[in-house]
Protein backbone atom coordinates (compact mmCIF):
# COMPACT_ATOMS: atom_id res chain seq x y z
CA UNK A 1 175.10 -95.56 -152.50
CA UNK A 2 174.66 -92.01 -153.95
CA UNK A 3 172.71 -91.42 -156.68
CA UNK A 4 174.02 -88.53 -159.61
CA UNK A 5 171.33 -86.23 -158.43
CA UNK A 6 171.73 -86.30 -154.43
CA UNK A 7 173.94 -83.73 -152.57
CA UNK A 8 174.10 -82.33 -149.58
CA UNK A 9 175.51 -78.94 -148.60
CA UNK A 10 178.67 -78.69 -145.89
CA UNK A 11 175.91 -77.20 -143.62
CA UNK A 12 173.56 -79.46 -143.83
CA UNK A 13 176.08 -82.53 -142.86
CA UNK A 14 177.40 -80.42 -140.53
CA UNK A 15 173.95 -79.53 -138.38
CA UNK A 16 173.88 -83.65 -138.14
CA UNK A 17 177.56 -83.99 -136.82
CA UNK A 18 176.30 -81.11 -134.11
CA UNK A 19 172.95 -82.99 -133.66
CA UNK A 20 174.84 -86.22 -132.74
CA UNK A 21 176.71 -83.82 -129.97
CA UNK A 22 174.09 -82.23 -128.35
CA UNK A 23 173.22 -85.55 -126.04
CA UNK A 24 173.77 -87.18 -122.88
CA UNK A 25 176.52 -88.79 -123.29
CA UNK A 26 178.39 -85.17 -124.30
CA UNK A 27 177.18 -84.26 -120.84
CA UNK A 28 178.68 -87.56 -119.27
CA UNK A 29 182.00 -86.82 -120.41
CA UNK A 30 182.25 -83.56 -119.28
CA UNK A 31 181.11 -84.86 -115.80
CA UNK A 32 183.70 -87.45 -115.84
CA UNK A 33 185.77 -85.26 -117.06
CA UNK A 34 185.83 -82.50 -114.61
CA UNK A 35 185.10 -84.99 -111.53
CA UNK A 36 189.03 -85.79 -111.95
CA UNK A 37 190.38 -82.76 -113.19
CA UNK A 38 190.69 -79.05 -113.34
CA UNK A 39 188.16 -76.77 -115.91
CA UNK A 40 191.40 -75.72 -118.60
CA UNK A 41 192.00 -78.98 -118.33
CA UNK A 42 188.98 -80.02 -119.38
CA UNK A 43 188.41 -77.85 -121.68
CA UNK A 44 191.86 -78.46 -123.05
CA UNK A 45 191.70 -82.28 -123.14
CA UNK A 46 187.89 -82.26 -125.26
CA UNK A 47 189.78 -79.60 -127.51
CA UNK A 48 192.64 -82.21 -128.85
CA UNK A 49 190.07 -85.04 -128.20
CA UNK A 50 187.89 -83.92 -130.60
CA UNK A 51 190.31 -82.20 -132.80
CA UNK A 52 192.00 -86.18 -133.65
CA UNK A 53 188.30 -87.20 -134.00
CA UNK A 54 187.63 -84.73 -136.26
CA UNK A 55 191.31 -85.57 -138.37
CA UNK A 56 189.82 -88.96 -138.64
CA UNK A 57 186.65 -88.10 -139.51
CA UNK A 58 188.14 -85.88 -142.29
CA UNK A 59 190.25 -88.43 -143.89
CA UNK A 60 187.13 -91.26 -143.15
CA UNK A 61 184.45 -89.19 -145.20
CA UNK A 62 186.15 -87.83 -147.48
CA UNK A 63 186.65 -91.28 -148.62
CA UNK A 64 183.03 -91.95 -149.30
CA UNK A 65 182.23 -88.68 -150.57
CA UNK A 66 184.66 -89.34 -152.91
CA UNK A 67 183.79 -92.99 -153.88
CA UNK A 68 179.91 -92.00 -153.10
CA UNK A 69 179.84 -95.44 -150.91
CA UNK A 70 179.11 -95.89 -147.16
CA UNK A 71 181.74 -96.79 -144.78
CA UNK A 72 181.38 -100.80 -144.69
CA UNK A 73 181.61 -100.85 -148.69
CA UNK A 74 184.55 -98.48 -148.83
CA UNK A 75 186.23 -100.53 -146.11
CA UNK A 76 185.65 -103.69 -148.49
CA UNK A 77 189.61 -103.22 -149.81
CA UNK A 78 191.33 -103.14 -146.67
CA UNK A 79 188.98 -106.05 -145.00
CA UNK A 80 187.51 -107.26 -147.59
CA UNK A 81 183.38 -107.79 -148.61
CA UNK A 82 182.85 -110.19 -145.65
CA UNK A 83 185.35 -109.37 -143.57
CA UNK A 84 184.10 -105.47 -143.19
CA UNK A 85 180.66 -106.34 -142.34
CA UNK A 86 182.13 -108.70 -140.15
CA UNK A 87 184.23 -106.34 -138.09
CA UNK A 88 181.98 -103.42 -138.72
CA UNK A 89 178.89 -104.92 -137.27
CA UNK A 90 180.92 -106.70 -134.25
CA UNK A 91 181.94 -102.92 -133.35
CA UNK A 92 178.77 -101.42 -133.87
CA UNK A 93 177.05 -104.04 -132.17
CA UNK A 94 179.28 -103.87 -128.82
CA UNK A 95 179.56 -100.07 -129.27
CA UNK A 96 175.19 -99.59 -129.34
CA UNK A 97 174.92 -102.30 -126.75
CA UNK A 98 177.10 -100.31 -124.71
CA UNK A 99 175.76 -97.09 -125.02
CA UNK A 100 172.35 -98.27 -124.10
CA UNK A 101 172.87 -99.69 -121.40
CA UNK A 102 174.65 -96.76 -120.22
CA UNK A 103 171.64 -94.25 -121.29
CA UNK A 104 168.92 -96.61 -119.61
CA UNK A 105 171.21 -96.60 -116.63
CA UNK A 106 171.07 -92.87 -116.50
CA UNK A 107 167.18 -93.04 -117.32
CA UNK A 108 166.61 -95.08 -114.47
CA UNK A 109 168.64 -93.01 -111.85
CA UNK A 110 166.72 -90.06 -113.03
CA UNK A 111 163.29 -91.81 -112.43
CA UNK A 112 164.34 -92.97 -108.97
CA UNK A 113 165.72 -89.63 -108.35
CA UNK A 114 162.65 -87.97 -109.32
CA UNK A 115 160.27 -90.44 -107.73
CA UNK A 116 162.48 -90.26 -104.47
CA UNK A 117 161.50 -86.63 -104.40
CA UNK A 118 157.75 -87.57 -104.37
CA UNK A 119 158.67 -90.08 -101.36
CA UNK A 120 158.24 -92.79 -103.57
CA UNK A 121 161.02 -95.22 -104.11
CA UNK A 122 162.13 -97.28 -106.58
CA UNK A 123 165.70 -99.07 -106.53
CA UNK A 124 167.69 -98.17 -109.33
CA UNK A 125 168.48 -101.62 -110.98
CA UNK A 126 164.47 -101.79 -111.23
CA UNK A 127 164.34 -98.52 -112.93
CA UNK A 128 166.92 -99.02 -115.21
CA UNK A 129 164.96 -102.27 -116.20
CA UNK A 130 161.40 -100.49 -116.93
CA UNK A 131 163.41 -97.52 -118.76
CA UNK A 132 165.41 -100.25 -120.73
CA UNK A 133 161.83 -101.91 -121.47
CA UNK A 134 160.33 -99.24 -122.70
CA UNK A 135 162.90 -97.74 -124.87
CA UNK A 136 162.79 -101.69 -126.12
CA UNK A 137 159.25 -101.89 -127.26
CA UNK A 138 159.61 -98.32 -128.44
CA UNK A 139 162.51 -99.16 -130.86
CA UNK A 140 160.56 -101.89 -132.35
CA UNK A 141 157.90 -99.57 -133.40
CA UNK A 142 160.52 -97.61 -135.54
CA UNK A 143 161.81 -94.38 -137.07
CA UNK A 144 157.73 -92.88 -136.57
CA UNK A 145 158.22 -92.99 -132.58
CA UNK A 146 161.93 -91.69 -132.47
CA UNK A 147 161.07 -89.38 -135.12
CA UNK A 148 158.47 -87.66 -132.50
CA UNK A 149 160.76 -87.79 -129.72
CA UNK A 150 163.52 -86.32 -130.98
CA UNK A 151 161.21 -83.11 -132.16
CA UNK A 152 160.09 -83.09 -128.41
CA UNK A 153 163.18 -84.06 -126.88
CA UNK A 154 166.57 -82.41 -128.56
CA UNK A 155 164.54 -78.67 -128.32
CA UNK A 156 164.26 -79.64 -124.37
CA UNK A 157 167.37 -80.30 -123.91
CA UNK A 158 169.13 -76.98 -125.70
CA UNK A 159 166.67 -75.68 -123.50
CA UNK A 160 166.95 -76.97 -120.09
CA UNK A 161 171.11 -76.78 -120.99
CA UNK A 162 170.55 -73.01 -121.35
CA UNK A 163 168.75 -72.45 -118.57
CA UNK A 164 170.92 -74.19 -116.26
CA UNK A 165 174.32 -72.95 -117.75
CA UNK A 166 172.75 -69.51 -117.05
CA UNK A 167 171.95 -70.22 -113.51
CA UNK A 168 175.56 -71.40 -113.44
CA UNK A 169 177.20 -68.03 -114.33
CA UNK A 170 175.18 -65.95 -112.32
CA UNK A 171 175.20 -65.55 -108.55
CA UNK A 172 177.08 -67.86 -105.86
CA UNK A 173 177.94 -70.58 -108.35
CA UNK A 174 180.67 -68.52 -109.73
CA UNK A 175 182.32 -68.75 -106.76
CA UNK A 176 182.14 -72.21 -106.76
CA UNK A 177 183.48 -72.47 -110.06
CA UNK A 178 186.69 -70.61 -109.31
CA UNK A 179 187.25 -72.29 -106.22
CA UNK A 180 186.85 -75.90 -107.62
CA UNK A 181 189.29 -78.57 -107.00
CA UNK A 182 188.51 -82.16 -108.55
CA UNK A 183 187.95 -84.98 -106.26
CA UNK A 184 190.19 -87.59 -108.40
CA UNK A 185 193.20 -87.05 -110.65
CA UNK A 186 192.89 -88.14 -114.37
CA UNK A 187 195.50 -88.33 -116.43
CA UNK A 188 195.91 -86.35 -119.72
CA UNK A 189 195.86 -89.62 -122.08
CA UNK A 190 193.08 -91.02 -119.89
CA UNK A 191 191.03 -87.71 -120.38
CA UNK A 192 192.16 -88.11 -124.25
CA UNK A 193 190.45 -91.49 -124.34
CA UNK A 194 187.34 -90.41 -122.38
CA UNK A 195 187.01 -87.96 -125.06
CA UNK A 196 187.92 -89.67 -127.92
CA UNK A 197 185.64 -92.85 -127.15
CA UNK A 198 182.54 -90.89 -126.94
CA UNK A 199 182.78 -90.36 -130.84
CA UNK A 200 185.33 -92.61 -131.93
CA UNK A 201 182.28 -94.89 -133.50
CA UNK A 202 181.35 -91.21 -135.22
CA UNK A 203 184.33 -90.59 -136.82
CA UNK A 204 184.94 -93.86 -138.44
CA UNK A 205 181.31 -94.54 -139.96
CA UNK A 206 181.76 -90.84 -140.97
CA UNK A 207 181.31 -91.63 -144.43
CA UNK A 208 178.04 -93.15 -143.95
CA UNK A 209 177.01 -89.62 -143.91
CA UNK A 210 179.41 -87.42 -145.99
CA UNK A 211 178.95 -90.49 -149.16
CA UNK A 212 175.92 -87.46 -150.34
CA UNK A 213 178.77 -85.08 -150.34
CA UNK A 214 180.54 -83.66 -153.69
CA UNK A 215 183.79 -82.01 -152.72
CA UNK A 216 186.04 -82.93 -150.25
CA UNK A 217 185.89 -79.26 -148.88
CA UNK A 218 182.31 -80.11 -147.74
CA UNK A 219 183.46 -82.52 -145.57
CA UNK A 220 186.34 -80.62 -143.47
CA UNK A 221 183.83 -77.45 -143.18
CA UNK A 222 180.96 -79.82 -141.86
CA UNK A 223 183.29 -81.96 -139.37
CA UNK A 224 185.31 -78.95 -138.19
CA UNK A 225 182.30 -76.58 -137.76
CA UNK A 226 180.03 -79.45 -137.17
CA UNK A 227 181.81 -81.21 -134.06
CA UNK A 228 184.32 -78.86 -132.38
CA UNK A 229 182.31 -76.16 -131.14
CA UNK A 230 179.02 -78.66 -130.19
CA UNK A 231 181.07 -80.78 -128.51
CA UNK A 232 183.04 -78.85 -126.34
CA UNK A 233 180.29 -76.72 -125.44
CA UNK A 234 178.45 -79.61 -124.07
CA UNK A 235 181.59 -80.83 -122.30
CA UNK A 236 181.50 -77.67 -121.07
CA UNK A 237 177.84 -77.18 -120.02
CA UNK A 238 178.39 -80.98 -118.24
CA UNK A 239 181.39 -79.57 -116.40
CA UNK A 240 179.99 -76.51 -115.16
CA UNK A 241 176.91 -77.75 -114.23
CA UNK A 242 178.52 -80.75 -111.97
CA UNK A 243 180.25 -77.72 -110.78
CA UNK A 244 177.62 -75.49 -109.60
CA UNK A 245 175.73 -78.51 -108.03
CA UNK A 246 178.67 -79.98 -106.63
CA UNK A 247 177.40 -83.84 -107.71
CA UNK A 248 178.90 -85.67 -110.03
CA UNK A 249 175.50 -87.65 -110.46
CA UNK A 250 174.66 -86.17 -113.54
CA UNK A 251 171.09 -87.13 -113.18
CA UNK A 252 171.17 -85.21 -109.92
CA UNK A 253 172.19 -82.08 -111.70
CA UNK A 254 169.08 -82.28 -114.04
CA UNK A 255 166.56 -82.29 -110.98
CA UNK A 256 168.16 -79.12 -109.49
CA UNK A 257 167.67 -77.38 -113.17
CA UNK A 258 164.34 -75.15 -112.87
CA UNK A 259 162.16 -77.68 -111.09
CA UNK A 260 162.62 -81.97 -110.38
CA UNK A 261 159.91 -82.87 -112.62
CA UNK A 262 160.74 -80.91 -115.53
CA UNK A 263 164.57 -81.59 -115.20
CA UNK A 264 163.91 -85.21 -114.44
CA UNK A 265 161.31 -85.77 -117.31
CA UNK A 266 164.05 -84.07 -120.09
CA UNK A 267 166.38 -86.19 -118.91
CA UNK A 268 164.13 -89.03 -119.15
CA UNK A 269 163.14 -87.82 -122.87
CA UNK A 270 166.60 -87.28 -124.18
CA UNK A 271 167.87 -91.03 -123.11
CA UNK A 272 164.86 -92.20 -124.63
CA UNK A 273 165.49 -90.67 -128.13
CA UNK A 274 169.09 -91.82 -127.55
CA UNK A 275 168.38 -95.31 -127.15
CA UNK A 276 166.03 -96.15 -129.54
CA UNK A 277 168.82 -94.91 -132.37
CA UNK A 278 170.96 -97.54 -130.36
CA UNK A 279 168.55 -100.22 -130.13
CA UNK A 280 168.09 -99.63 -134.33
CA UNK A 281 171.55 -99.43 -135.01
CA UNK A 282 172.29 -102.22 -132.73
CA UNK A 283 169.96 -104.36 -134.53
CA UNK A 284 170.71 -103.89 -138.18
CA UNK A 285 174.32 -104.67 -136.78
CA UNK A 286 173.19 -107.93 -135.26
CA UNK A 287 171.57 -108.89 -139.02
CA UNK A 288 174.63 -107.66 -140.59
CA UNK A 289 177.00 -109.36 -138.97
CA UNK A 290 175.61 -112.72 -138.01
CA UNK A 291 173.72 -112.79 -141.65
CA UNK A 292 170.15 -112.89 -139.94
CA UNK A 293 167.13 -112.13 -142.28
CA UNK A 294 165.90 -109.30 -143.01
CA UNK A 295 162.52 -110.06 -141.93
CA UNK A 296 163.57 -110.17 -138.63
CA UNK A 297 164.61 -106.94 -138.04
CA UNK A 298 162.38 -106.13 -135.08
CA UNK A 299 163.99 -109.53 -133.26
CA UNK A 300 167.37 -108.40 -133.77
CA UNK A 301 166.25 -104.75 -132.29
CA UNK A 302 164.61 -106.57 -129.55
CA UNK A 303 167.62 -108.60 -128.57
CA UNK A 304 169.98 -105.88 -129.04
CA UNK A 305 168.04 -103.93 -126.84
CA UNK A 306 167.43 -106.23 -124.32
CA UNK A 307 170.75 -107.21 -123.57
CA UNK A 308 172.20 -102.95 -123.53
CA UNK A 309 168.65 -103.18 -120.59
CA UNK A 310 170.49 -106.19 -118.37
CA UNK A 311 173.62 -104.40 -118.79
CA UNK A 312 171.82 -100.94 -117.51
CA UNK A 313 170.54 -103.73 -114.94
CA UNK A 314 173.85 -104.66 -113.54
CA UNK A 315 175.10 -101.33 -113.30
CA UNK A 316 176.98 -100.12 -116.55
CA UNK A 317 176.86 -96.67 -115.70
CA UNK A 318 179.49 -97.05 -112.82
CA UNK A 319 181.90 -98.33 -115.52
CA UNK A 320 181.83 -95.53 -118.30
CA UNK A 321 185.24 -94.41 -117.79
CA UNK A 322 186.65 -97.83 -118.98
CA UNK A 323 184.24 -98.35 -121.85
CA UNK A 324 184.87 -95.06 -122.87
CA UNK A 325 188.94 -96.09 -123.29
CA UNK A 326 187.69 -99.61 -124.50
CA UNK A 327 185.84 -97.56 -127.55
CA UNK A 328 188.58 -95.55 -128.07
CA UNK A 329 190.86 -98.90 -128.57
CA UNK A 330 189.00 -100.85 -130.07
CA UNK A 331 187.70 -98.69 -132.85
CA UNK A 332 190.43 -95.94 -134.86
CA UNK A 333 192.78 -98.69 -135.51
CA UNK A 334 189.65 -99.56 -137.76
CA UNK A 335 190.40 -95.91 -139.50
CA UNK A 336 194.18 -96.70 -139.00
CA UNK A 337 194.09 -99.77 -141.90
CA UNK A 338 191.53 -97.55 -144.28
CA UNK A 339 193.77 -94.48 -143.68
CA UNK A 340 196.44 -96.15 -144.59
CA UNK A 341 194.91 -98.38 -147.98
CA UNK A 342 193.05 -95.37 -149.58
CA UNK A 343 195.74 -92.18 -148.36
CA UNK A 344 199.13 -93.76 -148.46
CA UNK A 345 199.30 -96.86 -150.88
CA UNK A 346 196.56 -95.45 -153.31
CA UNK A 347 197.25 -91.69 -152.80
CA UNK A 348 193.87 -90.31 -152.07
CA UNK A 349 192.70 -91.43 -156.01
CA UNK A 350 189.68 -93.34 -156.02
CA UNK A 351 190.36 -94.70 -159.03
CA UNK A 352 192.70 -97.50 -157.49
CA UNK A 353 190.43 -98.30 -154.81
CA UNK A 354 188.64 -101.57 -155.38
CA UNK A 355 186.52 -103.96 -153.32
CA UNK A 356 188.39 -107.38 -152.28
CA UNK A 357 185.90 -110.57 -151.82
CA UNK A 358 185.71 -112.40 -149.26
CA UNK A 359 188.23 -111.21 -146.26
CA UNK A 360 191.39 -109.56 -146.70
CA UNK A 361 193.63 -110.99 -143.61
CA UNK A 362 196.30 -108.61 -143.72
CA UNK A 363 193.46 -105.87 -143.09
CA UNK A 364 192.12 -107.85 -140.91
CA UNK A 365 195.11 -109.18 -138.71
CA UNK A 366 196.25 -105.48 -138.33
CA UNK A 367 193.54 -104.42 -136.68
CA UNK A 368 193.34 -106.59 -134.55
CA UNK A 369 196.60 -106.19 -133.41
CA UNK A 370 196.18 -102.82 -133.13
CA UNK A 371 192.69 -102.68 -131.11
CA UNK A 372 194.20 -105.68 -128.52
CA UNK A 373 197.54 -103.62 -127.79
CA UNK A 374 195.65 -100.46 -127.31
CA UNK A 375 193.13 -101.99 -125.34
CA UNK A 376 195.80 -103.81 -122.61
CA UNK A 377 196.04 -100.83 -120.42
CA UNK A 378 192.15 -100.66 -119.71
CA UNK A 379 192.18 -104.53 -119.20
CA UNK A 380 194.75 -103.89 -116.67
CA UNK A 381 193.45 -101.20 -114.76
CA UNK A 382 190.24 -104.15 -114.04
CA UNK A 383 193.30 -105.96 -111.98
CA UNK A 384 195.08 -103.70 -109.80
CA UNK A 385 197.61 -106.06 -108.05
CA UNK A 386 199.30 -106.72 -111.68
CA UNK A 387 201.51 -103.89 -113.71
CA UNK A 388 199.84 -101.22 -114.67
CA UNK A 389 200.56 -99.50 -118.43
CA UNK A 390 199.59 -95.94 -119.24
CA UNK A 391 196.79 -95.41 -121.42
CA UNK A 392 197.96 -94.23 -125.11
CA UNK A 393 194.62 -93.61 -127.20
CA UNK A 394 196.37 -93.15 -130.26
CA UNK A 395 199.02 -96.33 -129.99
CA UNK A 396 196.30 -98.41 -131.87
CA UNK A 397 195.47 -96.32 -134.73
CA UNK A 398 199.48 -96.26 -135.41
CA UNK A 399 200.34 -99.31 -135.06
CA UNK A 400 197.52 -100.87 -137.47
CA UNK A 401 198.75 -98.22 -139.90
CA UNK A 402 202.31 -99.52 -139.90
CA UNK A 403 201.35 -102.97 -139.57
CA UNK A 404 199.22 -102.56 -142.93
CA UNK A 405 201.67 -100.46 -144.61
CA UNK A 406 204.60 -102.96 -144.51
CA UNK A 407 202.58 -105.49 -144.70
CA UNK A 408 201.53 -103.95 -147.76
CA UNK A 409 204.94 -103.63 -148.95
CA UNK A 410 206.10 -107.11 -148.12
CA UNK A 411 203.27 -108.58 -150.38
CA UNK A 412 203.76 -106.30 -152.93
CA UNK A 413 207.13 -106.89 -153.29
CA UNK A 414 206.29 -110.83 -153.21
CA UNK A 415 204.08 -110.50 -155.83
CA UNK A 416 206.70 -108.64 -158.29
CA UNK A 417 209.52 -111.04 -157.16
CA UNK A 418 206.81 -114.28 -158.37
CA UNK A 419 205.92 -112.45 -161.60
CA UNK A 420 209.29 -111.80 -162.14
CA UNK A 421 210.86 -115.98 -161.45
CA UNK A 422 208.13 -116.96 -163.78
């Protein structure tokens, strides 16, 4: 909760919101991205991806700087106290397990990439299960190890993102570049949820990180300055890169980049950083939502991340494409109910927001709706031989705005029409 005398500037917000961009999984989506479709396609679809993301992230922290509360206490109204750490911490919990298993799965390609090019091998499954370990017993040491990391690793990987994006533009790859055709064929909305669910978690828990903000100015500068150019120019360095190397194995791109070892170990670096935030995060989820002590915080990190390593195990990688449009269901209709509480009913004044005890089923129940009809068209793509639906990214936000709205209304209404038999 923010204190009189804390502030941050729009910049300063706004280098964290890039920060949070310049990863891996940036990279991932613009090599899924441009394996199934064209470059201005690409670049066009991680434009409006990250433009809604940003919209939501507007209208998400400007609620907390306003309130000067973090997301799961503003979001008390529409779900209530318990029923926003509830749903909160379920999402975060699936979203970090999710994400690490898909960074340790990348990790452990890379090392039995790299070690392949030393004639040693090592099946991936197993490599993904030592990287998984590591980053593990890593995360349970704390902020002081991913503190170091990220001072060695972020640097590395502006670096070794430079150096290959220059390689890119110069010589034969241009050629290569102009004469690309993708190997699948990805549909707009499908592109839209690729992008959308690799910072949908971002945009919602915005707040936790604009609640040190003052003016609601701060917050557009820092999320439109902050996201939109980081992100698509990592999309775009992942896209140009698969590209030039003609792979779609991203980890295969880093070991052509200068040398194998250095390319391999950055890669190796930047996952690790990555992970241990998810392991964290995933924990304090874990004792959020399933009321665990406090005292056993490094458990809950060590379960968290020991079931994103079995998942990394079993292959989680292969399956980003859905999770990324399961992410993208499942969490803006969360934004969707909030949007609707504090912009439409109460007008944007934070002097009629107030925190409900206990759980607030209308909030609730409209989300859910919401994140289950969104999420039907990934569920069905898992079972080919039954009707397909197109993928709508943005059907689940809407429809848990309307549903909360009326529902709203309807109560509201019921409540005057009580006071008024009386």
């Amino acid at each position: 909760m923010r204190n009189d005398g804390e502030h941050q500037s729009w910049y300063s917000l706004g280098i964290i919101w890039a920060g949070a961009m310049i990863s891996i999984p940036s990279l991932l989506v613009g090599n899924t991205l441009i394996s199934n479709m064209s470059l201005p396609k690409t670049l066009f679809v991680s434009f409006v991806g990250y433009a809604i993301v940003v919209l939501i992230m507007i209208l998400q922290g400007i609620q907390s700087s306003d309130l000067g509360k973090p997301t799961v206490h503003i979001a008390g109204q529409v779900f209530g106290k318990k029923g926003s750490r509830t749903i909160l911490s379920i999402i975060l919990t699936i979203a970090c397990l999710g994400w690490f298993g898909i960074q340790a799965n990348v990790c452990g390609a890379s090392l039995a990439n790299l070690l392949a090019k030393y004639d040693m091998n090592m099946p991936v499954p197993f490599a993904s299960f030592l990287s998984g370990l590591v980053m593990v017993i890593s995360a349970i040491y704390g902020i002081k190890v991913l503190r170091v990391l990220s001072y060695i690793a972020v640097p590395l990987l502006v670096i070794i993102s430079i150096i290959g994006l220059v390689q890119t533009l110069t010589g034969d790859h241009l050629q290569a570049i102009h004469n690309y055709k993708p190997n699948g064929n990805m549909s707009f909305m499908d592109g839209l949820s690729v992008t959308m669910g690799s910072f949908a978690l971002g945009a919602v828990i915005a707040g936790d990180y604009s609640q040190f903000s003052k003016k609601r100015s701060e917050v557009l500068k820092a999320a439109i300055f902050g996201i939109i150019p980081a992100g698509i120019l990592m999309i775009g360095v992942g896209a140009l890169l698969t590209i030039a190397y003609q792979t779609s194995d991203i980890t295969a791109v880093f070991l052509n980049i200068a040398t194998p070892f250095i390319g391999g170990v950055v890669l190796i670096l930047a996952t690790w950083k990555t992970n241990m935030v998810n392991a964290i995060s995933g924990g304090i989820a874990l004792i959020n939502g399933f009321n665990i002590s406090k005292g056993k915080e490094k458990m809950a990190v060590g379960i968290a991340g020991s079931v994103g390593t079995l998942l990394a195990v079993v292959g989680i990688l292969n399956y980003f494409t859905p999770i990324m449009s399961i992410l993208s269901a499942m969490i803006p209709p969360v934004a969707g109910v909030m949007i609707a509480s504090y912009w439409v009913m109460n007008k944007g004044d934070k002097s009629s927001w107030k925190e409900v005890e206990g759980v607030n089923r209308l909030g609730v129940f409209s989300w859910l709706v919401g994140a289950v009809i969104a999420s039907i068209p990934v569920v069905l793509s898992f079972f080919p031989s039954l009707p397909q639906v197109p993928n709508q990214p943005l059907i689940g936000i809407v429809i848990s705005f309307v549903i909360y709205f009326f529902g709203y209304r309807i109560s509201v209404q019921k409540t005057v029409m009580l006071e008024e038999n009386r």
